[in-house]
PDB file of N, CA and C in Angstrom:
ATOM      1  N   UNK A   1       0.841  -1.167   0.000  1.00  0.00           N
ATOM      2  CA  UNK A   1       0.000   0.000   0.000  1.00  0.00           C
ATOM      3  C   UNK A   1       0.894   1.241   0.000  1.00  0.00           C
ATOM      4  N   UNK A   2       0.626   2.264  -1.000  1.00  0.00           N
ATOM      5  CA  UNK A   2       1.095   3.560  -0.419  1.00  0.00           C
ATOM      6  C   UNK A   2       0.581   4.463  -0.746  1.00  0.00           C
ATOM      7  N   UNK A   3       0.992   5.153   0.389  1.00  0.00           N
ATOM      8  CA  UNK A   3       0.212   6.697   0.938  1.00  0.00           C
ATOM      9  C   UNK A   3       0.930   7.758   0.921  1.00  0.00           C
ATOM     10  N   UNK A   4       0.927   8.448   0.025  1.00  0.00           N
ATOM     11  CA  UNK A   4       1.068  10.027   0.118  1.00  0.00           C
ATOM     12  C   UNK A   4       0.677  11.206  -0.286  1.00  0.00           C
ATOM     13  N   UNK A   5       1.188  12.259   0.535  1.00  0.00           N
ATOM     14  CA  UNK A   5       0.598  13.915   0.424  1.00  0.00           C
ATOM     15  C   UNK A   5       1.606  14.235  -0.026  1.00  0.00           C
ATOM     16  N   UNK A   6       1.088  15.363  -1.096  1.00  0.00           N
ATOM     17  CA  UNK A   6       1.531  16.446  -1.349  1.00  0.00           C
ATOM     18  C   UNK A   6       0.889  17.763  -0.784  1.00  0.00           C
ATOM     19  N   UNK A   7       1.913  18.828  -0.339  1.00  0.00           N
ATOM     20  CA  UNK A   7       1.439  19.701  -0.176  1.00  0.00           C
ATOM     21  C   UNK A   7       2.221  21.519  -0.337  1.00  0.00           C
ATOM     22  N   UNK A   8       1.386  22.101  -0.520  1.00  0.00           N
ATOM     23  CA  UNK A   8       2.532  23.368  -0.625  1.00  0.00           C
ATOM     24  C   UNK A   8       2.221  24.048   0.283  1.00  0.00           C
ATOM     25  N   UNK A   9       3.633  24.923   0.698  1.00  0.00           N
ATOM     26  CA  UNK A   9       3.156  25.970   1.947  1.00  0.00           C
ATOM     27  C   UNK A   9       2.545  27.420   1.271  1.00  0.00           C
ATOM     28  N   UNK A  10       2.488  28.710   1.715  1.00  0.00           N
ATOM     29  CA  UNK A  10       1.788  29.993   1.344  1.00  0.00           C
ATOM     30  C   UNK A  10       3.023  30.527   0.757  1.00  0.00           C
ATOM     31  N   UNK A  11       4.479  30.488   1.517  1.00  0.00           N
ATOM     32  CA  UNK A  11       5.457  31.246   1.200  1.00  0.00           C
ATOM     33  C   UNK A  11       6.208  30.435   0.481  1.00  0.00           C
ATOM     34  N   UNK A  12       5.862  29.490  -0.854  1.00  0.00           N
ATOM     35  CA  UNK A  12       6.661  28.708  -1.212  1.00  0.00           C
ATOM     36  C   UNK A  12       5.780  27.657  -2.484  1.00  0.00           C
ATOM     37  N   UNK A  13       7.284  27.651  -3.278  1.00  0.00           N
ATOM     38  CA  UNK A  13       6.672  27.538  -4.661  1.00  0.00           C
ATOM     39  C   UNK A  13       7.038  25.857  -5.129  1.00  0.00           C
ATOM     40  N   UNK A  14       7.396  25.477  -4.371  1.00  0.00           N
ATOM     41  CA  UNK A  14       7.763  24.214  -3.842  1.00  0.00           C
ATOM     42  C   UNK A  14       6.293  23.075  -3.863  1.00  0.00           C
ATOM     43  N   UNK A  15       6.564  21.991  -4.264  1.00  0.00           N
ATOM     44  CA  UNK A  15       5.300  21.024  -3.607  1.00  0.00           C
ATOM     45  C   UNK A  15       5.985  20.093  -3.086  1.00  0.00           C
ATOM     46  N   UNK A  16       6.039  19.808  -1.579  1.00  0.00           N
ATOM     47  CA  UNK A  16       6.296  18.962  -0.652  1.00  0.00           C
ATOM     48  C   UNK A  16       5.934  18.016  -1.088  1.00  0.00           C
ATOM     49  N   UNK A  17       6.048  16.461  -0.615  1.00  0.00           N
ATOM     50  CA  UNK A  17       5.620  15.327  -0.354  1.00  0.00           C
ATOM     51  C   UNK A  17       6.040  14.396   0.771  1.00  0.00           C
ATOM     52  N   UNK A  18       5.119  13.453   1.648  1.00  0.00           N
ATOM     53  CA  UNK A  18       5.302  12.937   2.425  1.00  0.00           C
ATOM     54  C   UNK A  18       4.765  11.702   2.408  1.00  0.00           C
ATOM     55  N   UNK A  19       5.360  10.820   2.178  1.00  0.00           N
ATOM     56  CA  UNK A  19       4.960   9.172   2.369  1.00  0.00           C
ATOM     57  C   UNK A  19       4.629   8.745   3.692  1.00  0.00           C
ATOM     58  N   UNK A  20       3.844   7.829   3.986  1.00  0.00           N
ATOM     59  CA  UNK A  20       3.385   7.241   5.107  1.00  0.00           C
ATOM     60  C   UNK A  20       3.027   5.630   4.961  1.00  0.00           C
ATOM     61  N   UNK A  21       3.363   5.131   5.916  1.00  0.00           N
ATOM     62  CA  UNK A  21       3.589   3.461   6.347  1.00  0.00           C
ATOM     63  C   UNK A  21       1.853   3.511   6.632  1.00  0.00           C
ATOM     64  N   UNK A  22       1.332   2.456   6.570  1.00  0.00           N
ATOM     65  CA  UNK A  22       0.235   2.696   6.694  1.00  0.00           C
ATOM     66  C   UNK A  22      -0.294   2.717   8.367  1.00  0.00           C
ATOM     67  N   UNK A  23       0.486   1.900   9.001  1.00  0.00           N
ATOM     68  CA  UNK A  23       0.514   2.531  10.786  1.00  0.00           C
ATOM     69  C   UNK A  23       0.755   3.848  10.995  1.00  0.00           C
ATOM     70  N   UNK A  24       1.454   4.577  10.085  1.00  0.00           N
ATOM     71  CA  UNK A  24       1.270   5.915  10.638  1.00  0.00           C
ATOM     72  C   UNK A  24       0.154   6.615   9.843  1.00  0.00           C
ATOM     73  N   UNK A  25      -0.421   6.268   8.899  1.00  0.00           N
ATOM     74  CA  UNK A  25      -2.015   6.972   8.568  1.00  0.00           C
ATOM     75  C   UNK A  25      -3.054   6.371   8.991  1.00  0.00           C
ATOM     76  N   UNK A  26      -3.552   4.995   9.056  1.00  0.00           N
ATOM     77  CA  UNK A  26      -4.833   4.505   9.942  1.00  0.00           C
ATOM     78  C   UNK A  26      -4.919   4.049  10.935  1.00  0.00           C
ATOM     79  N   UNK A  27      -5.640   4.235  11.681  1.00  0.00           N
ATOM     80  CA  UNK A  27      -5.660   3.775  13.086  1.00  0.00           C
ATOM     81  C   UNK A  27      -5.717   2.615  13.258  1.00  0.00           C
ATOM     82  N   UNK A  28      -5.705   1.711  14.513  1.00  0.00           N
ATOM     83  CA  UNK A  28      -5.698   0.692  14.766  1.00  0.00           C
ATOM     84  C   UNK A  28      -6.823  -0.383  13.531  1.00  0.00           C
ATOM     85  N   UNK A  29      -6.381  -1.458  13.306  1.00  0.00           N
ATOM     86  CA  UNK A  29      -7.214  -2.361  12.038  1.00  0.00           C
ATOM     87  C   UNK A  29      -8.550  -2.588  13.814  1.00  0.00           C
ATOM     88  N   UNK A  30      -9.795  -2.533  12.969  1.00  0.00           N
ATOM     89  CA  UNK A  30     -11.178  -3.011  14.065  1.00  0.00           C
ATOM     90  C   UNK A  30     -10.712  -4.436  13.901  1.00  0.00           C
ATOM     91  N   UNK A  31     -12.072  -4.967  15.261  1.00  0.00           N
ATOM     92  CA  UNK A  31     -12.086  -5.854  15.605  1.00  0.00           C
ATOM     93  C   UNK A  31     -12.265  -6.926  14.114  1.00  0.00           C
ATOM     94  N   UNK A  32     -11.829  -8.384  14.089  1.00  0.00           N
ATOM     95  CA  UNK A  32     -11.869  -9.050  12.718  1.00  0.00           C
ATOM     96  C   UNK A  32     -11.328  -8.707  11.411  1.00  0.00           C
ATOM     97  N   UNK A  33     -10.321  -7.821  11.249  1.00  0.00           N
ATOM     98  CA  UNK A  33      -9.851  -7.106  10.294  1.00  0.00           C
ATOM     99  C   UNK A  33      -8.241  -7.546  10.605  1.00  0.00           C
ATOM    100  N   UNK A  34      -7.748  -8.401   9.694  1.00  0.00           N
ATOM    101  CA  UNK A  34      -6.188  -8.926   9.557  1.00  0.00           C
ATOM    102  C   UNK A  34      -5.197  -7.927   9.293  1.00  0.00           C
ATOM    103  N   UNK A  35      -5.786  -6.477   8.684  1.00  0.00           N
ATOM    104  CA  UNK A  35      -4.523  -5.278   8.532  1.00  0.00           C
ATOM    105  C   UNK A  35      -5.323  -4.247   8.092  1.00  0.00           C
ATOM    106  N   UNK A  36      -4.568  -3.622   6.643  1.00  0.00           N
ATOM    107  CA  UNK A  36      -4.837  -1.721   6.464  1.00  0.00           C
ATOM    108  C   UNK A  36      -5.834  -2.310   5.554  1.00  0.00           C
ATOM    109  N   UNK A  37      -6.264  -1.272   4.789  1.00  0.00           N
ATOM    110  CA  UNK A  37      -7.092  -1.482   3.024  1.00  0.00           C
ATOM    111  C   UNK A  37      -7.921   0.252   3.408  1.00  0.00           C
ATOM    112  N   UNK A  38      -7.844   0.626   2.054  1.00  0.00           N
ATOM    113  CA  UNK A  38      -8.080   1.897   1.979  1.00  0.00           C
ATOM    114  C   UNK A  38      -9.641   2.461   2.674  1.00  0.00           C
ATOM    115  N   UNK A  39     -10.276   1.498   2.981  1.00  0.00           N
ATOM    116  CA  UNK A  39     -11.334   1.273   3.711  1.00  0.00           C
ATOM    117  C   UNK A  39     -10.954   1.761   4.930  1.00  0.00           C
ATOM    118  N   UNK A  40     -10.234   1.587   5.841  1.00  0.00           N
ATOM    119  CA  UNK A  40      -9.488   1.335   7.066  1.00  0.00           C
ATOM    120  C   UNK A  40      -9.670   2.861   7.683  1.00  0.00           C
ATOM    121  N   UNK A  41      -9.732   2.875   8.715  1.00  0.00           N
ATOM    122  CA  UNK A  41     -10.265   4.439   9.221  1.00  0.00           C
ATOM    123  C   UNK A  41      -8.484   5.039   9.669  1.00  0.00           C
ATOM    124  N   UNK A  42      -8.657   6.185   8.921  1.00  0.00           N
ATOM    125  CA  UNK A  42      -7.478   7.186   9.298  1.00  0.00           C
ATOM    126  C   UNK A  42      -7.719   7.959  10.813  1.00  0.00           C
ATOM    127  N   UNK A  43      -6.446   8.197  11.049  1.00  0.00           N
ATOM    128  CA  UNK A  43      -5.974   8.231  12.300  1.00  0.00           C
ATOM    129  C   UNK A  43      -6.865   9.647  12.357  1.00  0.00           C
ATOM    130  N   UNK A  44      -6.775  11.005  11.549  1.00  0.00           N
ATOM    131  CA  UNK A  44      -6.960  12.312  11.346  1.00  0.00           C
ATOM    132  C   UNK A  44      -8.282  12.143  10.157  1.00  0.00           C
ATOM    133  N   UNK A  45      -8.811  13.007  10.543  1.00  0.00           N
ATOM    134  CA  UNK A  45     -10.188  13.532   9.788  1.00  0.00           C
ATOM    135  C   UNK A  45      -9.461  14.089   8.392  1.00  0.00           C
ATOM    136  N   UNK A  46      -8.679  14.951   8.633  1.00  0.00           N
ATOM    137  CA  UNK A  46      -8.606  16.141   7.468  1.00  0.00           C
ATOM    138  C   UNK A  46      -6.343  15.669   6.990  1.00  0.00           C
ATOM    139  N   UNK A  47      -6.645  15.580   5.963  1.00  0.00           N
ATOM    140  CA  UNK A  47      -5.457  15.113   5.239  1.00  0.00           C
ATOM    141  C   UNK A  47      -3.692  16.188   5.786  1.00  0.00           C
ATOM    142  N   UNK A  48      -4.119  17.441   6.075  1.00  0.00           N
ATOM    143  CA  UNK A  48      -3.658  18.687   6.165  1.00  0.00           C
ATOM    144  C   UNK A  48      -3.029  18.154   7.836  1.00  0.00           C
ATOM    145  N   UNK A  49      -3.614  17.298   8.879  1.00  0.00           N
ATOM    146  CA  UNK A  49      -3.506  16.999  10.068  1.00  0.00           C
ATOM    147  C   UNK A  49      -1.530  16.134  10.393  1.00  0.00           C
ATOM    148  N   UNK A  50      -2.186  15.593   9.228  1.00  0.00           N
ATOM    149  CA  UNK A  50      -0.096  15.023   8.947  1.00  0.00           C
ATOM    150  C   UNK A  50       0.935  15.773   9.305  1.00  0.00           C
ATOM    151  N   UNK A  51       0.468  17.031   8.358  1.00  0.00           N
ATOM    152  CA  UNK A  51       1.676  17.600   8.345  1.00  0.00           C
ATOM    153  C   UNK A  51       1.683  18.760   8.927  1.00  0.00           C
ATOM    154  N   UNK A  52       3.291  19.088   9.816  1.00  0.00           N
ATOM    155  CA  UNK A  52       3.298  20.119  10.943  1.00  0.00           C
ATOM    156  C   UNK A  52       2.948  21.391  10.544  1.00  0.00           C
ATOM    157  N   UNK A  53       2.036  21.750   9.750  1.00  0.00           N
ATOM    158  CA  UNK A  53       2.358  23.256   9.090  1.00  0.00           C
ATOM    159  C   UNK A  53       0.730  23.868  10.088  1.00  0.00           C
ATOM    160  N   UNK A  54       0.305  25.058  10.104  1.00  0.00           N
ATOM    161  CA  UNK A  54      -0.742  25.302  10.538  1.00  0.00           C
ATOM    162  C   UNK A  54      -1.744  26.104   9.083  1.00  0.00           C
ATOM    163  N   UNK A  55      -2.969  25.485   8.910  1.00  0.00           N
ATOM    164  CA  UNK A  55      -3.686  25.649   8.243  1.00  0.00           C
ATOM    165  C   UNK A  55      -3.667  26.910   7.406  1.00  0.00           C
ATOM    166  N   UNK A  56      -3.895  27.889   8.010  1.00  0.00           N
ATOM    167  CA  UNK A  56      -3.055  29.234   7.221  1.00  0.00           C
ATOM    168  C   UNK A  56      -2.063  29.086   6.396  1.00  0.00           C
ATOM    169  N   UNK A  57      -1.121  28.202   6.880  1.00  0.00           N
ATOM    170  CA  UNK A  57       0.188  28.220   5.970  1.00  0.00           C
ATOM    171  C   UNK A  57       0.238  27.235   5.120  1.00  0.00           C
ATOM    172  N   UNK A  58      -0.822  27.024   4.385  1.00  0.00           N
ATOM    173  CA  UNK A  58      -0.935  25.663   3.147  1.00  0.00           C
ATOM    174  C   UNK A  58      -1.645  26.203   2.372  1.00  0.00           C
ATOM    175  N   UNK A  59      -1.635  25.708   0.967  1.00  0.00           N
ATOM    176  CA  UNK A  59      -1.766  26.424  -0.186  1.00  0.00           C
ATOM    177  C   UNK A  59      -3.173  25.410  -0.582  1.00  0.00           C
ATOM    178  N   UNK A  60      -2.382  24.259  -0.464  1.00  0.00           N
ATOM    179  CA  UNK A  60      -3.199  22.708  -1.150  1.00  0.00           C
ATOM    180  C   UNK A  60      -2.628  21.524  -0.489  1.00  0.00           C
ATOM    181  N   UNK A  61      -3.554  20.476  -0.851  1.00  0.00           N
ATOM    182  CA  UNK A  61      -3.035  19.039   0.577  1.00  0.00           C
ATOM    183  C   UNK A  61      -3.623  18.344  -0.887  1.00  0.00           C
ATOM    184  N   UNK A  62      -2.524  17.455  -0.941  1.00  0.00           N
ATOM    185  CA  UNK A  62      -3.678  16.387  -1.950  1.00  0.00           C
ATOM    186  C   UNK A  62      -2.964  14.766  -1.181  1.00  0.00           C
ATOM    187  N   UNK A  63      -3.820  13.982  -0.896  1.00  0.00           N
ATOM    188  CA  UNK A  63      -3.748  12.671  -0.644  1.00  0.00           C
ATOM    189  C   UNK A  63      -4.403  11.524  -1.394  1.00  0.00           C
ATOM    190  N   UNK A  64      -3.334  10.940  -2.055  1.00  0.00           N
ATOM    191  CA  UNK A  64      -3.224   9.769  -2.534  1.00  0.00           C
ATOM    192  C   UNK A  64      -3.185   8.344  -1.825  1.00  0.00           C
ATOM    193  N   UNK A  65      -3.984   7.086  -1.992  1.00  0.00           N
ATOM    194  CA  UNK A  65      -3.355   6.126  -1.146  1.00  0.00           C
ATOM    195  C   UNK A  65      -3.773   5.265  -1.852  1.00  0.00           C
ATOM    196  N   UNK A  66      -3.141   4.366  -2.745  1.00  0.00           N
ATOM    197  CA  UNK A  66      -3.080   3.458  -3.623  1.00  0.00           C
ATOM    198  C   UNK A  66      -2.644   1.887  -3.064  1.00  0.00           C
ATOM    199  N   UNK A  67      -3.631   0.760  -3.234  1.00  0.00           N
ATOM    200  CA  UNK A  67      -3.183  -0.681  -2.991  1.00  0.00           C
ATOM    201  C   UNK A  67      -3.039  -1.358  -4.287  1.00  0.00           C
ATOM    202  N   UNK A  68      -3.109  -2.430  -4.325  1.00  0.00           N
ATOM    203  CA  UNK A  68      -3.106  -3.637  -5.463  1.00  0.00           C
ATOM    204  C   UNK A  68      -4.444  -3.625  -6.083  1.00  0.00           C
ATOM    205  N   UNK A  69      -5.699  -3.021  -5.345  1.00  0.00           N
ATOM    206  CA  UNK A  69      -6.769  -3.324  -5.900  1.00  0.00           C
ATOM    207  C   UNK A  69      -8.004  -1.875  -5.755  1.00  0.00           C
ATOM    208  N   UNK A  70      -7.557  -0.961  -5.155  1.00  0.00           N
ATOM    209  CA  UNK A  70      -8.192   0.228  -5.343  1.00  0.00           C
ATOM    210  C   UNK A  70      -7.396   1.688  -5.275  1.00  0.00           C
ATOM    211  N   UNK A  71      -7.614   2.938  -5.871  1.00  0.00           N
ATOM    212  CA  UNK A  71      -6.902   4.256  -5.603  1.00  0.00           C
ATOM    213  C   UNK A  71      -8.254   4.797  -5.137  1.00  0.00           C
ATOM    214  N   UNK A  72      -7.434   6.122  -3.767  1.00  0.00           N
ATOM    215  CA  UNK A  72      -8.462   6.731  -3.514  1.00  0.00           C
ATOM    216  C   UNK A  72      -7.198   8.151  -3.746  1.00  0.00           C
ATOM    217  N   UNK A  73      -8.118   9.343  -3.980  1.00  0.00           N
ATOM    218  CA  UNK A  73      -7.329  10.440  -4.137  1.00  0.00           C
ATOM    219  C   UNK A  73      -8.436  11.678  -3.122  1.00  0.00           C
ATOM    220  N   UNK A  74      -7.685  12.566  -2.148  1.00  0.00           N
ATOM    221  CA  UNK A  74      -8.522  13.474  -2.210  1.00  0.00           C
ATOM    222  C   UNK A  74      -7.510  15.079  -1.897  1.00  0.00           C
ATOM    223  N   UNK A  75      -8.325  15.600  -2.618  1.00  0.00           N
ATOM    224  CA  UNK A  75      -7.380  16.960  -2.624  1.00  0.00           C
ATOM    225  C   UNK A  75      -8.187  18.430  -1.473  1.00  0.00           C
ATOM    226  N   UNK A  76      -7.564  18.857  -1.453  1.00  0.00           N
ATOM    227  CA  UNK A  76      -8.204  20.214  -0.277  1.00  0.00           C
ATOM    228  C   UNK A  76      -7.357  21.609  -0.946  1.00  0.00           C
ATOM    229  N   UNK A  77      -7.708  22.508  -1.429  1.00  0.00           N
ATOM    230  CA  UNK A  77      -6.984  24.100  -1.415  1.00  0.00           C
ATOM    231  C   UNK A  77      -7.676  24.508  -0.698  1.00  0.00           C
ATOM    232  N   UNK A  78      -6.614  25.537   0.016  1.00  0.00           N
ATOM    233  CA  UNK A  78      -7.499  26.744   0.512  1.00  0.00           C
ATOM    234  C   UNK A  78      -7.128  28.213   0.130  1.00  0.00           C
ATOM    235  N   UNK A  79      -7.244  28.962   1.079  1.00  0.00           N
ATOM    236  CA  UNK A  79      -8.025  30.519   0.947  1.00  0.00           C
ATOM    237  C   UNK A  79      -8.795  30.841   0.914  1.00  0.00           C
ATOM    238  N   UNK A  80      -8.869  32.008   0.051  1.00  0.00           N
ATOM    239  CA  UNK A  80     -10.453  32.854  -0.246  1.00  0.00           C
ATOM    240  C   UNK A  80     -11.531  31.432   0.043  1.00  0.00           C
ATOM    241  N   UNK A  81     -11.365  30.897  -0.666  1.00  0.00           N
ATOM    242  CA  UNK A  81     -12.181  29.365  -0.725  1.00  0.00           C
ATOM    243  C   UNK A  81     -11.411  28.071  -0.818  1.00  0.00           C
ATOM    244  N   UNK A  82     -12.373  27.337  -0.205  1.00  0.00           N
ATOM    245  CA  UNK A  82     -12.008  26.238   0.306  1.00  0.00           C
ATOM    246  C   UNK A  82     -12.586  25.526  -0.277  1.00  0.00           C
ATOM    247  N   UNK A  83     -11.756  24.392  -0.910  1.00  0.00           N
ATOM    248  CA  UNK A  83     -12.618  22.900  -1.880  1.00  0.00           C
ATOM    249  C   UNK A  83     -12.326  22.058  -1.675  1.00  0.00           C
ATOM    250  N   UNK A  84     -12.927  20.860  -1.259  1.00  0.00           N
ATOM    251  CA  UNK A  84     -12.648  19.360  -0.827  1.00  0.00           C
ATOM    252  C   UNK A  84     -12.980  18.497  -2.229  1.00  0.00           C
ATOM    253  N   UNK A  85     -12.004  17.161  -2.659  1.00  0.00           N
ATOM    254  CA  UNK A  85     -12.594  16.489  -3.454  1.00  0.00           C
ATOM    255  C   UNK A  85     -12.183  15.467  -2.942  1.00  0.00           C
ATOM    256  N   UNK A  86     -13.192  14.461  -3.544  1.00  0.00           N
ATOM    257  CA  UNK A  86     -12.593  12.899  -2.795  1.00  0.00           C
ATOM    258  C   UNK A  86     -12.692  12.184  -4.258  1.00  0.00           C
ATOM    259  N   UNK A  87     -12.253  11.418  -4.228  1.00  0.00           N
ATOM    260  CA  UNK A  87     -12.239  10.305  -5.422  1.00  0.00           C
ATOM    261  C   UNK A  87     -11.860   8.785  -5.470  1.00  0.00           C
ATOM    262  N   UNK A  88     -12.683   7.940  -5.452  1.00  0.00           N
ATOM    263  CA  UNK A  88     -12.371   6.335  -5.141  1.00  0.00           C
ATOM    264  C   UNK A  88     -12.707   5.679  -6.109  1.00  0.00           C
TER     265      UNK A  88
END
């Protein structure tokens, strides 16, 4: 499985990225559940929660998390306005 964000800060023209093990993006597997799958409940509500920056100071968050058998993508900009997309 892998998981990652991209993201940019306000003062910077740069797009970050950060990979994640899947113990460090979903929380514990529930009861009867042998491991991760994109199903699997994340640790953080909002994709932007990963990474140390404070909300003000992000441009865009996009999260990717791809297995053997499904992609999910969801992206967030902000400012003036704010847009969430999810995609599975």
């Amino acid at each position: 499985m892998k998981i990652k964000i991209n993201y940019r800060l306000v003062n910077s023209q740069e797009t970050m990225e950060l990979n994640l093990l899947p113990t460090e993006y979903f929380d514990f597997p529930g009861e009867g559940e042998t491991g991760y799958s994109i199903n699997s409940i994340s640790k953080f509500i909002f994709p932007y929660e990963y990474i140390n920056y404070e909300l003000q100071d992000i441009v865009f968050v996009n999260l990717n998390i791809e297995d053997s058998k499904s992609y999910a993508r969801r992206e967030m900009f902000f400012g003036i306005k704010a847009k969430i997309q999810l995609t599975i």
